[in-house]
N, C-alpha and C. Protein backbone atom coordinates (compact mmCIF):
# COMPACT_ATOMS: atom_id res chain seq x y z
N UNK A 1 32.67 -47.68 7.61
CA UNK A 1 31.59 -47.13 6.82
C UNK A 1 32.06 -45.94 5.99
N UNK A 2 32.93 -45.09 6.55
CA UNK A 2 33.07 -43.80 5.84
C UNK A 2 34.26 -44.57 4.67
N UNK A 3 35.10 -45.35 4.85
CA UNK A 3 36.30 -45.95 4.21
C UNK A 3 35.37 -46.56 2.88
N UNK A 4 33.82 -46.77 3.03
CA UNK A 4 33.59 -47.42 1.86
C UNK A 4 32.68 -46.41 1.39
N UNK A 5 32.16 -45.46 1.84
CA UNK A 5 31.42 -44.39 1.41
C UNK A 5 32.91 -43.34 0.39
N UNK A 6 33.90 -43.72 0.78
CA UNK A 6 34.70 -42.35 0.47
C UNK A 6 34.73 -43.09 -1.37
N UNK A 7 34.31 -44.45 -1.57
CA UNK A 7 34.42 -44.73 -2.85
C UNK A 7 33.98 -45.14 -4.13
N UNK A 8 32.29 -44.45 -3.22
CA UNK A 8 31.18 -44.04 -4.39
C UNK A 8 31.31 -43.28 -5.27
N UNK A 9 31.18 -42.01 -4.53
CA UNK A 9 31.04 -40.92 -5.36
C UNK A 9 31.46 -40.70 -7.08
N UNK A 10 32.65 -41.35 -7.06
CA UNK A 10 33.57 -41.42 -8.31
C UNK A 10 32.92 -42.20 -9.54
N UNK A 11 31.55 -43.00 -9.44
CA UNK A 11 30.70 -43.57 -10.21
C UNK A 11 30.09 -42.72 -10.81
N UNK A 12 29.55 -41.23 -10.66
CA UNK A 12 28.67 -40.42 -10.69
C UNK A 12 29.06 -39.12 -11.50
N UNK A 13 30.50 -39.06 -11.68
CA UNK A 13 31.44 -38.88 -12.45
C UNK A 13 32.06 -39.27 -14.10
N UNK A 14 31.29 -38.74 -14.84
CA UNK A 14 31.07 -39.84 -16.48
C UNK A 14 30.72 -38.83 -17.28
N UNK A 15 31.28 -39.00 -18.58
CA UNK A 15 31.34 -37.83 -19.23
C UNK A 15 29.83 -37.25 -19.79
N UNK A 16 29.26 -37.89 -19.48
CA UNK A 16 26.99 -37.72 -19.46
C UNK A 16 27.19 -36.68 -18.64
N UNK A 17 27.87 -36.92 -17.58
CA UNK A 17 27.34 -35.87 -15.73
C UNK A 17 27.66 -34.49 -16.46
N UNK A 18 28.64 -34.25 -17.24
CA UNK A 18 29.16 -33.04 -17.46
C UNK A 18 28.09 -32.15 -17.85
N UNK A 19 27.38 -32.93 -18.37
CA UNK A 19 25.81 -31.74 -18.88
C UNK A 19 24.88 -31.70 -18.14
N UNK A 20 25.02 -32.47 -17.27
CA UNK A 20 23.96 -32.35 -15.54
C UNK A 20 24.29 -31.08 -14.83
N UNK A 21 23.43 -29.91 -14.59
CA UNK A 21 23.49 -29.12 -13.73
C UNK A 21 23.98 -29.89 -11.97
N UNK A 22 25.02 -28.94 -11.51
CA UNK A 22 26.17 -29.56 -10.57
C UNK A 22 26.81 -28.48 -10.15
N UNK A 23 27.28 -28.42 -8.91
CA UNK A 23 28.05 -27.61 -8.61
C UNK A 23 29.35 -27.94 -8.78
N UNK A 24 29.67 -29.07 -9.40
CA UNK A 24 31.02 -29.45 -10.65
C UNK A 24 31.17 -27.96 -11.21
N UNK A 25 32.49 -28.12 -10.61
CA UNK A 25 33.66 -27.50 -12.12
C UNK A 25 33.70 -27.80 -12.86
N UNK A 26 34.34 -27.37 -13.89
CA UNK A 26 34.47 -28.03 -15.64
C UNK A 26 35.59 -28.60 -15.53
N UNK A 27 36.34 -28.08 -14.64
CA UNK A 27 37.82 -28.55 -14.10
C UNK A 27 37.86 -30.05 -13.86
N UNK A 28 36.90 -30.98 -13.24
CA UNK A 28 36.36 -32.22 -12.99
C UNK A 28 36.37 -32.76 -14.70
N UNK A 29 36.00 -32.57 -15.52
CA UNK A 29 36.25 -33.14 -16.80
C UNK A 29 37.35 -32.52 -17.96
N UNK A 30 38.12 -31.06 -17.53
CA UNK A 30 38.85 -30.87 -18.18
C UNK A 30 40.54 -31.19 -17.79
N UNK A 31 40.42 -31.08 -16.41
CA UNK A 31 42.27 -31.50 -16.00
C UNK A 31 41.49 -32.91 -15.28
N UNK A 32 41.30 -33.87 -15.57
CA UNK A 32 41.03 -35.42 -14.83
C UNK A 32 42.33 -36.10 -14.67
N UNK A 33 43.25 -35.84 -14.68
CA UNK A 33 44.16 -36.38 -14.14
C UNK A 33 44.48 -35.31 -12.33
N UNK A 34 44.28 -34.37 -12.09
CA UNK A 34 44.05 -33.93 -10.92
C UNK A 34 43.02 -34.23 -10.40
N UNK A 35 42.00 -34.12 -10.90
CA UNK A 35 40.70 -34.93 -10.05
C UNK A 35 41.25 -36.16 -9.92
N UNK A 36 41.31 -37.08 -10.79
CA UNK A 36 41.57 -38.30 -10.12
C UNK A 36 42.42 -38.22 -8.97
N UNK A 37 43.85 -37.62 -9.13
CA UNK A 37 44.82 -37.69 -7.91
C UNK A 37 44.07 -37.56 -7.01
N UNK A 38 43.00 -36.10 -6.77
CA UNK A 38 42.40 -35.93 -5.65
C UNK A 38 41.63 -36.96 -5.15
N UNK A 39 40.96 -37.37 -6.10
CA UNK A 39 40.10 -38.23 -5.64
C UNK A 39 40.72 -40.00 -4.07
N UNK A 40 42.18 -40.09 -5.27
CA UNK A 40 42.76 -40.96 -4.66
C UNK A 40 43.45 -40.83 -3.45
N UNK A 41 43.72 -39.76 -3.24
CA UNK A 41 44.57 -38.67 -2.17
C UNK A 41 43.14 -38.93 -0.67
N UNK A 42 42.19 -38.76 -1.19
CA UNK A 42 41.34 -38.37 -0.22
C UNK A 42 40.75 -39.88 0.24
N UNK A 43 40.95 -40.90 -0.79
CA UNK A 43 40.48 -42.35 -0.24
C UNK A 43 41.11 -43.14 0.50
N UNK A 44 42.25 -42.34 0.37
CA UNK A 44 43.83 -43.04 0.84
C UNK A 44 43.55 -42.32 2.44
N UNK A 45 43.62 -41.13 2.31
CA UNK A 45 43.48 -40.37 3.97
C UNK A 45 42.54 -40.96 4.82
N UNK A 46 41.24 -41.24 3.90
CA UNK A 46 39.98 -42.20 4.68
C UNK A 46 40.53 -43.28 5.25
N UNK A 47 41.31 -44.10 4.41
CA UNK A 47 41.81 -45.40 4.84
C UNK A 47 42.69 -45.53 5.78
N UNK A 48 43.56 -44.80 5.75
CA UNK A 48 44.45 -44.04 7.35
C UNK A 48 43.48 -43.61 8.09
N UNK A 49 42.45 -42.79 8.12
CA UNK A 49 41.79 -43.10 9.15
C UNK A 49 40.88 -44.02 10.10
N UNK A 50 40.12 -44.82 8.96
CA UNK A 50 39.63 -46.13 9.43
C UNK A 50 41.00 -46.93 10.52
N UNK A 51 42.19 -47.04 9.37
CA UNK A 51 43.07 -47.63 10.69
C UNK A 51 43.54 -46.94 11.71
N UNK A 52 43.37 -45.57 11.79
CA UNK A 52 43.77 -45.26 12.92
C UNK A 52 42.75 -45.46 13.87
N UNK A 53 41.49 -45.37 13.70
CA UNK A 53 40.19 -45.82 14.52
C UNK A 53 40.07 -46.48 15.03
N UNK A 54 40.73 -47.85 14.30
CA UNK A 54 40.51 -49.12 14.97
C UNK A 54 41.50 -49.18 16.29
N UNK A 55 42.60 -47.92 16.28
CA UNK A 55 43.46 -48.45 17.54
C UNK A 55 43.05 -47.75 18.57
N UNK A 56 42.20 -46.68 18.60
CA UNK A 56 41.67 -46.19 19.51
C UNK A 56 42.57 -45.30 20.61
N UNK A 57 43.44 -44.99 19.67
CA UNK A 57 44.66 -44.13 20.33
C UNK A 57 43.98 -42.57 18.98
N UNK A 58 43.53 -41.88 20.67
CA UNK A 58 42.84 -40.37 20.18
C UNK A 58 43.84 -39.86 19.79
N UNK A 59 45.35 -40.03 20.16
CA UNK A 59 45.95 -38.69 19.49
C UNK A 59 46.38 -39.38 17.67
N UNK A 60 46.35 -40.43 17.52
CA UNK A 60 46.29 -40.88 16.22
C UNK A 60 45.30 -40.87 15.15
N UNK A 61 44.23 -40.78 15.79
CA UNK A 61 42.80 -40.39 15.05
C UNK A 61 42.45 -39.11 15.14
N UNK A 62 42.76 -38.15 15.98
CA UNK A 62 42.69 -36.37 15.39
C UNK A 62 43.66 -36.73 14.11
N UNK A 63 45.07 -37.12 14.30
CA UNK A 63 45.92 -36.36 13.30
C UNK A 63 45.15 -37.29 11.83
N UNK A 64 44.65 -38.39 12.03
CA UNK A 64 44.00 -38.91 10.62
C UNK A 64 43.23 -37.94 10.14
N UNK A 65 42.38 -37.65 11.01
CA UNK A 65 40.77 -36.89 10.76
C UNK A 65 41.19 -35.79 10.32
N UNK A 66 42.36 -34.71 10.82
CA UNK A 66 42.96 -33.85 10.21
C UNK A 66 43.44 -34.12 8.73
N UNK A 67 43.68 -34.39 8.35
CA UNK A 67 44.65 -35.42 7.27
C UNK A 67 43.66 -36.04 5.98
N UNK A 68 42.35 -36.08 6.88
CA UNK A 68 41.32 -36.82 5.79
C UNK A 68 40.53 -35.71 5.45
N UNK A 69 39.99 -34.73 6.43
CA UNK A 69 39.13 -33.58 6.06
C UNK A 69 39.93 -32.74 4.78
N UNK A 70 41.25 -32.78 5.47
CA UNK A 70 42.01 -31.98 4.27
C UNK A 70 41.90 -32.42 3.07
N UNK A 71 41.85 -33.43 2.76
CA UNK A 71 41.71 -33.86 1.60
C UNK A 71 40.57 -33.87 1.28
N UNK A 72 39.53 -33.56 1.65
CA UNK A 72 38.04 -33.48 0.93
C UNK A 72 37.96 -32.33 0.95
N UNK A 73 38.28 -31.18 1.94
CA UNK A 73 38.19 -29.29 1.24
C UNK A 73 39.40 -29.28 0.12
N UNK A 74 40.31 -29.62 0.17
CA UNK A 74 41.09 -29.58 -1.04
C UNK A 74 40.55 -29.71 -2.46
N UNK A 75 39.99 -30.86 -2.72
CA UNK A 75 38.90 -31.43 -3.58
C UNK A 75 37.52 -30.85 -3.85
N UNK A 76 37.15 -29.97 -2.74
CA UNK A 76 35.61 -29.26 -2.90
C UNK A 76 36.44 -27.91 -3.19
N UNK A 77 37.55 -27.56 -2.81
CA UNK A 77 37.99 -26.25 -3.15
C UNK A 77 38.69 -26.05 -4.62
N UNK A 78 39.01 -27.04 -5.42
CA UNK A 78 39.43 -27.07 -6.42
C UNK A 78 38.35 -27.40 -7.12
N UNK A 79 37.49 -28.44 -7.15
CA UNK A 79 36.20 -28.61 -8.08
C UNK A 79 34.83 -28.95 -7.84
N UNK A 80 34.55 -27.73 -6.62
CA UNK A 80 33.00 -27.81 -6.44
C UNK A 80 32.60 -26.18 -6.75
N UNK A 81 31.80 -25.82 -6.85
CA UNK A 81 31.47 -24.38 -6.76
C UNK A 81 30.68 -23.78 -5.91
């Protein structure tokens, strides 16, 4: 569920949104080649975690979950406000 939730958001994202009050950065439509990375960085960590889930080996799913959170404060710390 979270592996397919992590690959909405990025719809909502369109050069219209930019004039939508948001706690968007401008950074989100002015460097988009780092947003995107981020974006992909953080769907990719989701997806390492979904598989680490499925094996049900806890010490493999902290280090995902570590690994995936990071990548979404990374992303809220660079372009949310």
């Amino acid at each position: 569920l979270v592996e397919t939730l992590s690959k909405l958001p990025w719809a909502g994202f369109t050069a219209d949104s930019e004039k939508v009050k948001s706690k968007a950065k401008s950074e989100i439509w002015t460097d988009q080649p780092k947003f995107k990375q981020a974006s992909e960085t953080m769907m990719a960590e989701v997806a390492k975690l979904n598989a680490a889930a499925k094996t049900g080996n806890l010490d493999q799913i902290k280090a995902a979950f570590g690994n995936a959170a990071g990548s979404c404060k990374a992303c809220h710390d660079a372009f949310r406000e």
